[in-house]
N, C-alpha and C. Protein backbone atom coordinates (compact mmCIF):
# COMPACT_ATOMS: atom_id res chain seq x y z
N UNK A 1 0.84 -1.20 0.00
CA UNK A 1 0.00 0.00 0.00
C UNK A 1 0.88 1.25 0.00
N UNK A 2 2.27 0.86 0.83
CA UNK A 2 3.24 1.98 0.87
C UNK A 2 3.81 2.44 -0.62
N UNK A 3 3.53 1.30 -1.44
CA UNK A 3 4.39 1.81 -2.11
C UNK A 3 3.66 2.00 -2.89
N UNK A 4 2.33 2.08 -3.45
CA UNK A 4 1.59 2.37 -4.35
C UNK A 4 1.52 3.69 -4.01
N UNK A 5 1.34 4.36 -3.15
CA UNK A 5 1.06 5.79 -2.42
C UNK A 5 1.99 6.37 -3.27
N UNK A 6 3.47 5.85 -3.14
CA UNK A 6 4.52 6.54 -3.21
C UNK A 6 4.80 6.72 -4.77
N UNK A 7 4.35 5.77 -5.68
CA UNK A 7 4.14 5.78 -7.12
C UNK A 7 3.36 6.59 -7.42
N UNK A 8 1.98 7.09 -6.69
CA UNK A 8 0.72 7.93 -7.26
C UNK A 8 1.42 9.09 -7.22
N UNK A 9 2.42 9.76 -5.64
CA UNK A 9 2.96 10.72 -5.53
C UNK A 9 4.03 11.15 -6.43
N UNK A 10 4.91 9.99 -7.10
CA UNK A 10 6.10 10.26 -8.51
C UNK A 10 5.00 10.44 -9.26
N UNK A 11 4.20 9.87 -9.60
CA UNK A 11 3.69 10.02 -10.99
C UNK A 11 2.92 11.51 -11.23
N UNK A 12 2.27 12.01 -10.03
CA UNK A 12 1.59 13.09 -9.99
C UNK A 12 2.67 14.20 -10.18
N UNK A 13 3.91 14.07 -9.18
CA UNK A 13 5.26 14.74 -9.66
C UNK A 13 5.52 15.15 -10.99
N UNK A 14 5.54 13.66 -11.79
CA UNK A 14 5.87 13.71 -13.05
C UNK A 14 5.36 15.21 -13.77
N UNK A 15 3.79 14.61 -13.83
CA UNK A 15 3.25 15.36 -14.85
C UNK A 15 2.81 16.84 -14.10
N UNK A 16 3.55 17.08 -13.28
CA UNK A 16 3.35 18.76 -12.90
C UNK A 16 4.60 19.42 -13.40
N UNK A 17 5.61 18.89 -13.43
CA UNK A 17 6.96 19.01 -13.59
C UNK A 17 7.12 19.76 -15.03
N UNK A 18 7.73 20.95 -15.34
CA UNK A 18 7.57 21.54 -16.86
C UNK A 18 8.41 20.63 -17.69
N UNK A 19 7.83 20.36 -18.68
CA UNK A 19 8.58 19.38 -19.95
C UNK A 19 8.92 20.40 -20.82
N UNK A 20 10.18 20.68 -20.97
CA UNK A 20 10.93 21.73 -22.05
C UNK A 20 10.55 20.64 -22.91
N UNK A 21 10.24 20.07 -23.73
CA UNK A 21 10.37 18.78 -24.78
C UNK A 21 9.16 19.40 -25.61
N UNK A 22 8.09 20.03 -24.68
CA UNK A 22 6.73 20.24 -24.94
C UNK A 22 6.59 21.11 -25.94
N UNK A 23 5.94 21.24 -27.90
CA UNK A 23 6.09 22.39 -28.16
C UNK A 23 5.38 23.59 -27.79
N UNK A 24 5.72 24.91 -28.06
CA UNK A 24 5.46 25.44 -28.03
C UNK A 24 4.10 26.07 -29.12
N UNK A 25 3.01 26.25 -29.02
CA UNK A 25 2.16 26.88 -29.74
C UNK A 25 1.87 28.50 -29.84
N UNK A 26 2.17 29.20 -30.75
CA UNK A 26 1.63 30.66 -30.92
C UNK A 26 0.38 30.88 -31.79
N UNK A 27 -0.66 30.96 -30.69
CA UNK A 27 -1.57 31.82 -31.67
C UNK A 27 -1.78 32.87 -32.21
N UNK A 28 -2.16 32.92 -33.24
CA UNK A 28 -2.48 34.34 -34.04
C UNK A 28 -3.23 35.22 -33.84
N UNK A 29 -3.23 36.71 -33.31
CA UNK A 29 -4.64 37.09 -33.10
C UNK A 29 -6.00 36.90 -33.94
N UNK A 30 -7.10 37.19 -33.04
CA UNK A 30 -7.90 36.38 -34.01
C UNK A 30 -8.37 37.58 -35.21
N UNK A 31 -8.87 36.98 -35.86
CA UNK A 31 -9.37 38.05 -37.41
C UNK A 31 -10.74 39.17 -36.96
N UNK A 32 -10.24 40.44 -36.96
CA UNK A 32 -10.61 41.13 -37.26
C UNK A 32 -11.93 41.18 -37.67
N UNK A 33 -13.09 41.51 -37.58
CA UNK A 33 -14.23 41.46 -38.90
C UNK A 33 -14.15 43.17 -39.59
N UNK A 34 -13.61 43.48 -40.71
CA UNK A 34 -13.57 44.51 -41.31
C UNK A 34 -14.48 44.88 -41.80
N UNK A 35 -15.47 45.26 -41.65
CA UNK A 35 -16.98 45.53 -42.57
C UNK A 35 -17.07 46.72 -42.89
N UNK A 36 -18.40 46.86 -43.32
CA UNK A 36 -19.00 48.37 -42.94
C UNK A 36 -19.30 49.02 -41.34
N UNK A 37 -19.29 48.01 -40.32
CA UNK A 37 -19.56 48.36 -39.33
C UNK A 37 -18.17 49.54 -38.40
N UNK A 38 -17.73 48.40 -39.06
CA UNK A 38 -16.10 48.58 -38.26
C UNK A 38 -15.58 50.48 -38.91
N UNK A 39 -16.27 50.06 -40.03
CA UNK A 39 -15.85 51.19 -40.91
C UNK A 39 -16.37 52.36 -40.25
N UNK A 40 -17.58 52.61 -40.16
CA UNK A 40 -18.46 53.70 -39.72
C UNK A 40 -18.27 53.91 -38.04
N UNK A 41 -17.37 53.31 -37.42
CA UNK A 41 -16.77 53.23 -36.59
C UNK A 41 -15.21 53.63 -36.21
N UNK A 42 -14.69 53.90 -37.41
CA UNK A 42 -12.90 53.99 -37.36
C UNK A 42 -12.98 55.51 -37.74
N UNK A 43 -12.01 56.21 -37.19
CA UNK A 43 -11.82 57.60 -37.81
C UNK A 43 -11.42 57.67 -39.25
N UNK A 44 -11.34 58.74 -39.77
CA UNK A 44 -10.90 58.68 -41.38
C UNK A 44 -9.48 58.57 -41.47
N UNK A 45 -8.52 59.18 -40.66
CA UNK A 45 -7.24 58.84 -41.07
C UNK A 45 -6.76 57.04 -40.63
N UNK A 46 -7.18 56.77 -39.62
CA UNK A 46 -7.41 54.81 -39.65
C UNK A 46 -7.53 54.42 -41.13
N UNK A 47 -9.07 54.84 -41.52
CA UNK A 47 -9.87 53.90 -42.36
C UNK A 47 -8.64 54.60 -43.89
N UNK A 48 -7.80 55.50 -43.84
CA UNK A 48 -6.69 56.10 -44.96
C UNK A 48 -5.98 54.98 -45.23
N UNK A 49 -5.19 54.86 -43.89
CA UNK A 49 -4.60 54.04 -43.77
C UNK A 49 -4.63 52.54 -44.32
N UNK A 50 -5.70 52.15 -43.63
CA UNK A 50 -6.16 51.02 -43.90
C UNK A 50 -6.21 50.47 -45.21
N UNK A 51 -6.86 51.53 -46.47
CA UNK A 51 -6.52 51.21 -47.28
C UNK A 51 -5.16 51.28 -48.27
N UNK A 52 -4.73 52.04 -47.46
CA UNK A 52 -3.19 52.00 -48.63
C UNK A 52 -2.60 50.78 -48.03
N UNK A 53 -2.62 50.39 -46.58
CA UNK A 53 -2.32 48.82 -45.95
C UNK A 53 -2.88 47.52 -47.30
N UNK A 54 -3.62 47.81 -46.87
CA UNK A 54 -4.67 46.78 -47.90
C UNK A 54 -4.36 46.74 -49.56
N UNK A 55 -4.44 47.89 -49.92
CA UNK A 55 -4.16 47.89 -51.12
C UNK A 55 -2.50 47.79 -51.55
N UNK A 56 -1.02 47.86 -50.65
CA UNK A 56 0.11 47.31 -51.14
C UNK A 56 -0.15 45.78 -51.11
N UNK A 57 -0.72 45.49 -50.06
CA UNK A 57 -0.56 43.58 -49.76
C UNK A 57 -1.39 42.94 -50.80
N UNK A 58 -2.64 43.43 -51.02
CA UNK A 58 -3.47 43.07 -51.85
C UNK A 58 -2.48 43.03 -53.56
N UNK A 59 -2.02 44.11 -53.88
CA UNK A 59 -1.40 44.15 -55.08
C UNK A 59 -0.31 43.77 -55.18
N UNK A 60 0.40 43.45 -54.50
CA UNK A 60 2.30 43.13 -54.35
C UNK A 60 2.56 41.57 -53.58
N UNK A 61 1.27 41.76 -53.07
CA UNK A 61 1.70 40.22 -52.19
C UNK A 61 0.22 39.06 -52.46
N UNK A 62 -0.69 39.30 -52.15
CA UNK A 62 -1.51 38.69 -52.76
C UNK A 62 -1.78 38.68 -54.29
N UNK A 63 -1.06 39.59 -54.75
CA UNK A 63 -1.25 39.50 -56.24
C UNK A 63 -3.07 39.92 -57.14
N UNK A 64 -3.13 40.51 -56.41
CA UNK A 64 -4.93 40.80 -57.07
C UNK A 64 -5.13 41.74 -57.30
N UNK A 65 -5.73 41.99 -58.74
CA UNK A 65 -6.10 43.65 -59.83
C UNK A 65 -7.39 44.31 -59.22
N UNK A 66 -7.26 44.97 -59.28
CA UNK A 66 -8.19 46.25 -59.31
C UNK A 66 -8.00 47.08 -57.99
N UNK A 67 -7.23 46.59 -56.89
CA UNK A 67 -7.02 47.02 -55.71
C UNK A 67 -5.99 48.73 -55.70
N UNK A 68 -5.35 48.72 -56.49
CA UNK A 68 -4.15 50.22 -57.04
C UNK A 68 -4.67 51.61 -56.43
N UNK A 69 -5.90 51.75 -55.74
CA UNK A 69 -6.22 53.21 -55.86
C UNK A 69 -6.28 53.29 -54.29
N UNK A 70 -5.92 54.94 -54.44
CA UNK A 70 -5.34 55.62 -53.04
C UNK A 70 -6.77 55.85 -52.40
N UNK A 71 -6.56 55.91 -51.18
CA UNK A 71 -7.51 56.20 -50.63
C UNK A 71 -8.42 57.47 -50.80
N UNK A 72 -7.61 58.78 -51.32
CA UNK A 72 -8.00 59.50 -52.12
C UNK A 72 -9.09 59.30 -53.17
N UNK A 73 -8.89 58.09 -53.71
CA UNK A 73 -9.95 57.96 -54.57
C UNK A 73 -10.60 56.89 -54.56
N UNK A 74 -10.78 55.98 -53.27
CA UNK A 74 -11.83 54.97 -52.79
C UNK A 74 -12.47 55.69 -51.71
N UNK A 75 -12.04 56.32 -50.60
CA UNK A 75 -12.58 56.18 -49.45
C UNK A 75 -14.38 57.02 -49.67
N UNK A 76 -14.18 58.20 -50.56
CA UNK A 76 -15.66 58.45 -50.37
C UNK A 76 -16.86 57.48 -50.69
N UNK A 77 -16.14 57.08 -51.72
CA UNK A 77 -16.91 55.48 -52.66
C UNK A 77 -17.69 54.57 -51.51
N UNK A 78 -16.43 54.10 -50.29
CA UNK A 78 -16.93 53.12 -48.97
C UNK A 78 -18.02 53.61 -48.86
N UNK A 79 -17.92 55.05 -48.49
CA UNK A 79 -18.29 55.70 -47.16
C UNK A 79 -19.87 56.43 -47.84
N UNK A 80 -19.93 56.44 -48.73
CA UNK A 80 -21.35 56.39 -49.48
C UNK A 80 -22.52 55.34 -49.82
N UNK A 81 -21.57 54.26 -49.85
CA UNK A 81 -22.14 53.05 -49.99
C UNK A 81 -22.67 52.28 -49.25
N UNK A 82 -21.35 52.68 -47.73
CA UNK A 82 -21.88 51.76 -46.57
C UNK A 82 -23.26 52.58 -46.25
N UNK A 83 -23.19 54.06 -46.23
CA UNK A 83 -24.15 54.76 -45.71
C UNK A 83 -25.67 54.39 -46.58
N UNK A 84 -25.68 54.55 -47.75
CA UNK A 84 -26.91 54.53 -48.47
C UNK A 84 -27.00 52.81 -48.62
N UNK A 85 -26.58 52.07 -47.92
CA UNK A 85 -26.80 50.79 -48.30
C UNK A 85 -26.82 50.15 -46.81
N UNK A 86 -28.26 50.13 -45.81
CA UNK A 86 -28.19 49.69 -44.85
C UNK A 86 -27.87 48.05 -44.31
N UNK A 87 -28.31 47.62 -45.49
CA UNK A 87 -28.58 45.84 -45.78
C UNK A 87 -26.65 45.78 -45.97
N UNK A 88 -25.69 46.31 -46.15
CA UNK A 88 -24.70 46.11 -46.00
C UNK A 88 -23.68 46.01 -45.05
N UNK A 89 -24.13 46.11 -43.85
CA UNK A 89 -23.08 46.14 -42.73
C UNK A 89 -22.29 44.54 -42.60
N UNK A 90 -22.68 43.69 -43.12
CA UNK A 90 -22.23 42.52 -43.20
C UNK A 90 -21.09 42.12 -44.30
N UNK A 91 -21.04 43.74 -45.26
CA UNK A 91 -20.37 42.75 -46.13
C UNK A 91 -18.61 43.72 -45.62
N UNK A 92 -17.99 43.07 -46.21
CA UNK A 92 -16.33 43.53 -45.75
C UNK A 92 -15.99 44.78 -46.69
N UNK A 93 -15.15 45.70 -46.33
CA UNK A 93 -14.63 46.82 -46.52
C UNK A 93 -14.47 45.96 -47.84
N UNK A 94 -13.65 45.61 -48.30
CA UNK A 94 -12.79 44.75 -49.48
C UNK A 94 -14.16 44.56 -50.47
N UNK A 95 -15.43 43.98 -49.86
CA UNK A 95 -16.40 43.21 -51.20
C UNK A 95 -16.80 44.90 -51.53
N UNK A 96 -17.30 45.57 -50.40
CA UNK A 96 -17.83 47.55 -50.95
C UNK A 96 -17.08 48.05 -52.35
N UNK A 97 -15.50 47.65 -51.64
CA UNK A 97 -14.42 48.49 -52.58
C UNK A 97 -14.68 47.76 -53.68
N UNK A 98 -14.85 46.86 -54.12
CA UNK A 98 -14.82 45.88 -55.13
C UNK A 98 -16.39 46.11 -56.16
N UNK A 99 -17.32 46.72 -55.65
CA UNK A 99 -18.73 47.01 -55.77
C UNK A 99 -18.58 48.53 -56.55
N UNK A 100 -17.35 49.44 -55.78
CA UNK A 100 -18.03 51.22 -56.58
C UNK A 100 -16.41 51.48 -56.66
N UNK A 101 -15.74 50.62 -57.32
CA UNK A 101 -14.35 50.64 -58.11
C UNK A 101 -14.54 51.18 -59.38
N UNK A 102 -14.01 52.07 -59.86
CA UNK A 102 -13.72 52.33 -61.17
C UNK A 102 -12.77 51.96 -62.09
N UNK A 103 -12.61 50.71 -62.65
CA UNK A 103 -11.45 50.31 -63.43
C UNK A 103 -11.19 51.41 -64.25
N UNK A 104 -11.66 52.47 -64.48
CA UNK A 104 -11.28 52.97 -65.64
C UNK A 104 -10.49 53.82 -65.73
N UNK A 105 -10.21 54.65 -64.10
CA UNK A 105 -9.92 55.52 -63.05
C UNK A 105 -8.65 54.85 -62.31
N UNK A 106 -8.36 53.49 -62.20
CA UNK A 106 -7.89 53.27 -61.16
C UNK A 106 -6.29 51.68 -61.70
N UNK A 107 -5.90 52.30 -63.22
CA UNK A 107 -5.52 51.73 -63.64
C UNK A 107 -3.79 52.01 -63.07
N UNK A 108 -3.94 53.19 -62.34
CA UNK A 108 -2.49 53.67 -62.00
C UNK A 108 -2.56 53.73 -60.58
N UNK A 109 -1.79 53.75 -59.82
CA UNK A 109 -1.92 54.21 -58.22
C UNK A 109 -1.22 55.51 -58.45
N UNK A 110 -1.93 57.19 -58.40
CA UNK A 110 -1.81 58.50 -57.84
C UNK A 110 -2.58 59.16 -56.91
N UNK A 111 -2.00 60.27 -56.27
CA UNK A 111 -2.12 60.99 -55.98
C UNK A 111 -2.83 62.12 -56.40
N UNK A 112 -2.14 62.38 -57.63
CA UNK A 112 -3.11 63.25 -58.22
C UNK A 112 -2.57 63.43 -59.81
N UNK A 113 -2.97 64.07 -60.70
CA UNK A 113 -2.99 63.75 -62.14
C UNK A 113 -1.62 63.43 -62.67
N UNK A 114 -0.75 64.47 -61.56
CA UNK A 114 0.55 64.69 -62.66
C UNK A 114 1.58 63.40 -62.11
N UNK A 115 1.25 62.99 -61.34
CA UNK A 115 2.80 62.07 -60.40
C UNK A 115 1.80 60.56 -60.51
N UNK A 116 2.91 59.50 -61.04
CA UNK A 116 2.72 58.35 -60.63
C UNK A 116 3.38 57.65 -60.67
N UNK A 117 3.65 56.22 -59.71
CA UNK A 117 4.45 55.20 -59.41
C UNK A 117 4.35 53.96 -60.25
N UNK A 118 5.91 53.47 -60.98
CA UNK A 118 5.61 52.39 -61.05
C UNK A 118 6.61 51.61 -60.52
N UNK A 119 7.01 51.87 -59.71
CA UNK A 119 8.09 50.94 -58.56
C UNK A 119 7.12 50.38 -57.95
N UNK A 120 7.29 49.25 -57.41
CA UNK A 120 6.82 48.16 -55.78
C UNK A 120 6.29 48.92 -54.80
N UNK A 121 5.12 48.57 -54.59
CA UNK A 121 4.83 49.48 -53.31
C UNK A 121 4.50 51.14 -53.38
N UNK A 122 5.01 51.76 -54.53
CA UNK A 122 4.16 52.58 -55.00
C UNK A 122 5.10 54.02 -54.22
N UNK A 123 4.65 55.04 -53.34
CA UNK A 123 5.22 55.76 -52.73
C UNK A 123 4.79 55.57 -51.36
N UNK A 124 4.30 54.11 -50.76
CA UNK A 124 4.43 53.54 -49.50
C UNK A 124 5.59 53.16 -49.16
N UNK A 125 6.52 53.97 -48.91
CA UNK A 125 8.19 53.84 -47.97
C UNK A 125 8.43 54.61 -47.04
N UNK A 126 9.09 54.52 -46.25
CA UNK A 126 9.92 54.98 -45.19
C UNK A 126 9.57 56.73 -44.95
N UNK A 127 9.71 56.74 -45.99
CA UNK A 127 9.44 58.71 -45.73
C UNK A 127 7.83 59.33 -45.80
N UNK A 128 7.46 58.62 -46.63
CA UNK A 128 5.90 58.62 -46.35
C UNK A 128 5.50 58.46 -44.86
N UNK A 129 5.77 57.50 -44.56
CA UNK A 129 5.46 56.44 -42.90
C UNK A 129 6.09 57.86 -41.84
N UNK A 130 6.71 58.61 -42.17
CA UNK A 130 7.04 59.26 -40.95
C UNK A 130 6.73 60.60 -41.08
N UNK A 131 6.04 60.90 -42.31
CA UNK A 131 4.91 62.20 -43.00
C UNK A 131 3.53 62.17 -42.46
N UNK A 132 2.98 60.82 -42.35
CA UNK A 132 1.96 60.99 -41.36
C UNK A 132 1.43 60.12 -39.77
N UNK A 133 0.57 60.37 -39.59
CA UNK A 133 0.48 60.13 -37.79
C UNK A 133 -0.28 59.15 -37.52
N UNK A 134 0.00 59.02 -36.37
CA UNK A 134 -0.46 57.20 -35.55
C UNK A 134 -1.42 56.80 -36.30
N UNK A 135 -2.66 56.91 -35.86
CA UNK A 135 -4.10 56.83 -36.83
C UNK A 135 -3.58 56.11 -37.91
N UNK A 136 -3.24 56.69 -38.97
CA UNK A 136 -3.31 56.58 -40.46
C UNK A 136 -2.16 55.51 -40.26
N UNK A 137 -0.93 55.64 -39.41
CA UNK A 137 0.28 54.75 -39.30
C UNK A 137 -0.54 53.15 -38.89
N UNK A 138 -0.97 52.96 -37.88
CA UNK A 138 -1.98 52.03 -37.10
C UNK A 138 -2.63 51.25 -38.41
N UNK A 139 -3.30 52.12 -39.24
CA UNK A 139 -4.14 51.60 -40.18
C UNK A 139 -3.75 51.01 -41.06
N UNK A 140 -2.68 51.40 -41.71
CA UNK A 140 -1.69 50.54 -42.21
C UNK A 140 -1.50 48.97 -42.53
N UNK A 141 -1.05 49.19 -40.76
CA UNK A 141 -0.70 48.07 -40.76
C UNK A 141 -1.76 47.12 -40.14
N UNK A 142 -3.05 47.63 -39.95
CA UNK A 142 -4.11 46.59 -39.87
C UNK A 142 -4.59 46.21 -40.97
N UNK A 143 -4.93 47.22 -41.91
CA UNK A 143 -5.12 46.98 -43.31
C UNK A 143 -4.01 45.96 -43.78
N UNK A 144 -2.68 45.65 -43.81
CA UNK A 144 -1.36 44.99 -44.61
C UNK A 144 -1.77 43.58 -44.09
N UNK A 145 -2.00 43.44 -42.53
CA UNK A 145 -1.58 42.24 -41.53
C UNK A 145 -3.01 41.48 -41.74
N UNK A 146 -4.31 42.47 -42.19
CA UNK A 146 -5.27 41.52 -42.73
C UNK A 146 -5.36 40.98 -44.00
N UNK A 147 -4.93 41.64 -44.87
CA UNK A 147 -4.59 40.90 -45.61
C UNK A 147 -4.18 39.69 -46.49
N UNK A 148 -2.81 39.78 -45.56
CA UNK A 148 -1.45 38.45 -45.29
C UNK A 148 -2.74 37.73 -44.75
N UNK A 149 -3.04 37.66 -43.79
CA UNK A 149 -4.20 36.27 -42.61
C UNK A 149 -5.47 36.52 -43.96
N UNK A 150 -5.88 37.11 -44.70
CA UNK A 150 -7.48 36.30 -45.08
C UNK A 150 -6.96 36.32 -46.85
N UNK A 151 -6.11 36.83 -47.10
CA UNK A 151 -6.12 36.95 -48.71
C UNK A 151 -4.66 36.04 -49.37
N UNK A 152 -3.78 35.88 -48.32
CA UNK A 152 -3.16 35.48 -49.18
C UNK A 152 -2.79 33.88 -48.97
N UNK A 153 -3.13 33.31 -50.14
CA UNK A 153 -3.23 31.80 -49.86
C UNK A 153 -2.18 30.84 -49.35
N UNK A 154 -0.89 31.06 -49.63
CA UNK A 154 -0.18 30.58 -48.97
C UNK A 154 1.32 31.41 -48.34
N UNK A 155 0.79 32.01 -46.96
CA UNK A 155 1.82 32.91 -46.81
C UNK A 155 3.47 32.59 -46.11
N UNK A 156 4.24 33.01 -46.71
CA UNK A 156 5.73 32.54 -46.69
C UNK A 156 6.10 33.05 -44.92
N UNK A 157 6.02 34.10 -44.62
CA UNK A 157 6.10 34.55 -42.92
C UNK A 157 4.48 34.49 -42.23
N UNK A 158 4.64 35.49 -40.71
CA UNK A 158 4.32 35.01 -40.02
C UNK A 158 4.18 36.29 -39.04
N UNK A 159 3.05 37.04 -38.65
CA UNK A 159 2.92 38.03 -37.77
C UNK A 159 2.07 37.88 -36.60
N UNK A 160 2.22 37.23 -35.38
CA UNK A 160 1.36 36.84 -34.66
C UNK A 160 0.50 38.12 -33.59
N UNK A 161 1.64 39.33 -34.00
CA UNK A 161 1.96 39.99 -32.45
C UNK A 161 0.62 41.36 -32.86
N UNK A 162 0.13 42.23 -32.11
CA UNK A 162 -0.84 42.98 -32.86
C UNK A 162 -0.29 44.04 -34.22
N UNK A 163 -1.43 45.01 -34.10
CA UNK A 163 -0.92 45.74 -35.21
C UNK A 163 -0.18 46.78 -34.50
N UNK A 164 -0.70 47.37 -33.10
CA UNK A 164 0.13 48.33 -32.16
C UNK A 164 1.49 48.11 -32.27
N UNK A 165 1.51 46.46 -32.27
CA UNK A 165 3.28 46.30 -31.64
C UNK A 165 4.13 46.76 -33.06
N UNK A 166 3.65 46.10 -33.96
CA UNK A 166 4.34 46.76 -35.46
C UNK A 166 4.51 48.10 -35.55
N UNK A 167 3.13 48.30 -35.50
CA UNK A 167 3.26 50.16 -35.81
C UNK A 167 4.81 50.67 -34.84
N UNK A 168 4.74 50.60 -33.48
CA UNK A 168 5.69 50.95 -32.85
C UNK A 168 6.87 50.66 -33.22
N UNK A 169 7.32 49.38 -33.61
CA UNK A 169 8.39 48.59 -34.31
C UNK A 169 9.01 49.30 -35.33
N UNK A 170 8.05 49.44 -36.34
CA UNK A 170 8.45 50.77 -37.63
C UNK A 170 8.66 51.91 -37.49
N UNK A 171 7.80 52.24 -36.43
CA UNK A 171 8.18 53.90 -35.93
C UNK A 171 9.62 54.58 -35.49
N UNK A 172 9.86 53.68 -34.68
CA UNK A 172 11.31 53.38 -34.14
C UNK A 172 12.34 53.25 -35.01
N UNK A 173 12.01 52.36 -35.71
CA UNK A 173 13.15 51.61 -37.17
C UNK A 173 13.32 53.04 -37.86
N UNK A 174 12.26 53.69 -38.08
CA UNK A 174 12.40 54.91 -39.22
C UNK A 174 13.03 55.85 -38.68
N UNK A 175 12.59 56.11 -37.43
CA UNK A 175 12.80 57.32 -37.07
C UNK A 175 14.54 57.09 -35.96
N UNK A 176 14.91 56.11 -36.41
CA UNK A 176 16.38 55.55 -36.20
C UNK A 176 17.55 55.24 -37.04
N UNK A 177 16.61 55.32 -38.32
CA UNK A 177 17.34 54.95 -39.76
C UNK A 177 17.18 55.53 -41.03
N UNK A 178 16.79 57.01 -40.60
CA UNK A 178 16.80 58.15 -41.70
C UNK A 178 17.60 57.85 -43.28
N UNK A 179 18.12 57.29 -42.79
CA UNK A 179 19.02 56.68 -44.83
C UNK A 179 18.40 55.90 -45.29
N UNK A 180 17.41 55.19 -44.68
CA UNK A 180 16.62 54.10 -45.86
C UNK A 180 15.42 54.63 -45.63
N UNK A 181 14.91 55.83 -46.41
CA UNK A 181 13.70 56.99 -45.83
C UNK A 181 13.15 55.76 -47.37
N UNK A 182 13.59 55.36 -48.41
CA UNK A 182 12.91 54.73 -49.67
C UNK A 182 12.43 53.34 -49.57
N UNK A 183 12.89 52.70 -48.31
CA UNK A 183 12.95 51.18 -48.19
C UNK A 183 11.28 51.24 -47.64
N UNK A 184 10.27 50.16 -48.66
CA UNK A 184 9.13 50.20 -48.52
C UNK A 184 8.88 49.93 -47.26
N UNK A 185 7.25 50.49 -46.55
CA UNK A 185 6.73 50.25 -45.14
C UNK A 185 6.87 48.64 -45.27
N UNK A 186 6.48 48.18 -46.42
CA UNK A 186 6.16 46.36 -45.91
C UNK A 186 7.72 45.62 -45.73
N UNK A 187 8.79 46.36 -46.35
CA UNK A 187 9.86 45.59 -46.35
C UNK A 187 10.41 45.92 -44.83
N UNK A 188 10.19 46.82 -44.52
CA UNK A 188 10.16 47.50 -42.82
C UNK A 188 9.70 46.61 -41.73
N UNK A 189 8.10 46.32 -42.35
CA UNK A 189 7.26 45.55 -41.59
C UNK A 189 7.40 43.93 -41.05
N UNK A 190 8.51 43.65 -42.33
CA UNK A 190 9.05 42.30 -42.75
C UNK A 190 10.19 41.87 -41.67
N UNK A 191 10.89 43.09 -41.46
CA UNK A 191 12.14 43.00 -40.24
C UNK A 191 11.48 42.36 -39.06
N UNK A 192 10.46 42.66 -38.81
CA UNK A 192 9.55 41.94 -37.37
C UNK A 192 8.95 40.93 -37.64
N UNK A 193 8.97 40.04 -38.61
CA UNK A 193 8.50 39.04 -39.00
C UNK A 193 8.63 38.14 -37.76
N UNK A 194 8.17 37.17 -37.66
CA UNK A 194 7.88 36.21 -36.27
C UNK A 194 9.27 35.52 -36.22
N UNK A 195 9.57 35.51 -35.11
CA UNK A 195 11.32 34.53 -34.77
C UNK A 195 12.25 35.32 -36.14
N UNK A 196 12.31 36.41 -36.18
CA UNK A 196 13.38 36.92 -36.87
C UNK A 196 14.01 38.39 -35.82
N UNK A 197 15.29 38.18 -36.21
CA UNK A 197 16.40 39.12 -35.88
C UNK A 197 16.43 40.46 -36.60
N UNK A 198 16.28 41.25 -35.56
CA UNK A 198 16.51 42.85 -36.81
C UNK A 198 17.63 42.77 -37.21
N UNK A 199 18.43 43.05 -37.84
CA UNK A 199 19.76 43.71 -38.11
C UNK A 199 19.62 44.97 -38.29
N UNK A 200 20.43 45.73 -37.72
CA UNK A 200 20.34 46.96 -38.13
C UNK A 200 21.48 47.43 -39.51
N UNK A 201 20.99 48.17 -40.10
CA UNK A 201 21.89 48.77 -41.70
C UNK A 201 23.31 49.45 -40.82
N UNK A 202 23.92 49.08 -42.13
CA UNK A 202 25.50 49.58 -41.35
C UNK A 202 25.54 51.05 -42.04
């Protein structure tokens, strides 16, 4: 009897005991629901943000057309649609934009008539990112990081941590590394990738 006691007591030992052997699991935060709700809810420099977020990942990393236009020339589009369209609060920022898109308008990503990009990423880099403020910075990268998690089918990294912690991450990086003012926000964003090492530029 003594010694059965004394087995229940190792064995109970055992399995309290931490097993480094054990893996480790990271979950992802969970997804977002981006709608119209969320929308009519976010300030306008967020919901700016959000889409120039959305629209580099969407076009450069998910690979999908019609997404190119600045918020400049989507956001009233949402923001008319969600409004005059009550039966829509269910559908996602992304299906709206996709609904009062103008292909015909939106074949270039500008600003405005005379300037346009055809480099990667567009004039989303480093010097942009530190031209405007939290809000619109924040949005960004909720717009980019939803993306990567619902659009792109098989993604090569890995961002578990929120969008706060990034934003801060980049903020820092930029405003520490004034010589790569051209190095895109996402290639920025990429340095914090999950289990990766910054290096800093020599």
């Amino acid at each position: 009897m003594r010694n059965l006691c004394c087995l229940i007591v190792l064995l109970l030992a055992t399995c309290a005991w931490p097993q480094s052997s054990q893996p480790v699991v990271v979950v992802a935060p969970s997804k977002q629901a981006i709608d119209s709700v969320w929308w009519a809810k976010t300030e306008v420099g967020e919901r700016s943000g959000f889409i120039n977020g959305a629209s580099d990942c969407l076009t450069w990393t998910a690979h999908k057309k019609g997404f190119n236009a600045t918020p400049e020339q989507i956001m009233d589009k949402i923001d008319k649609y969600c409004k005059t369209h009550p039966g829509s609060a269910s559908l996602s920022v992304i299906d709206v934009w996709q609904k009062v898109i103008d292909y015909s308008k939106t074949d270039k990503a500008t600003s405005d008539p005379g300037e346009t990009w055809s480099n990667t990423h567009w004039y989303l880099n480093d010097e942009w990112w530190g031209q405007i403020y939290e809000p619109e910075q924040l949005g960004f990268i909720e717009g980019y990081l939803w993306c990567l998690r619902t659009q792109v089918s098989a993604p090569t990294e890995s961002y578990t941590r929120s969008a706060s912690f990034y934003r801060r991450k980049i903020d820092a990086f930029v405003r520490a590394n004034p010589k790569l003012s051209k190095e895109s926000v996402a290639d920025t964003l990429h340095r914090f990738r999950d289990k990766d090492v910054v290096v800093a530029p020599k």
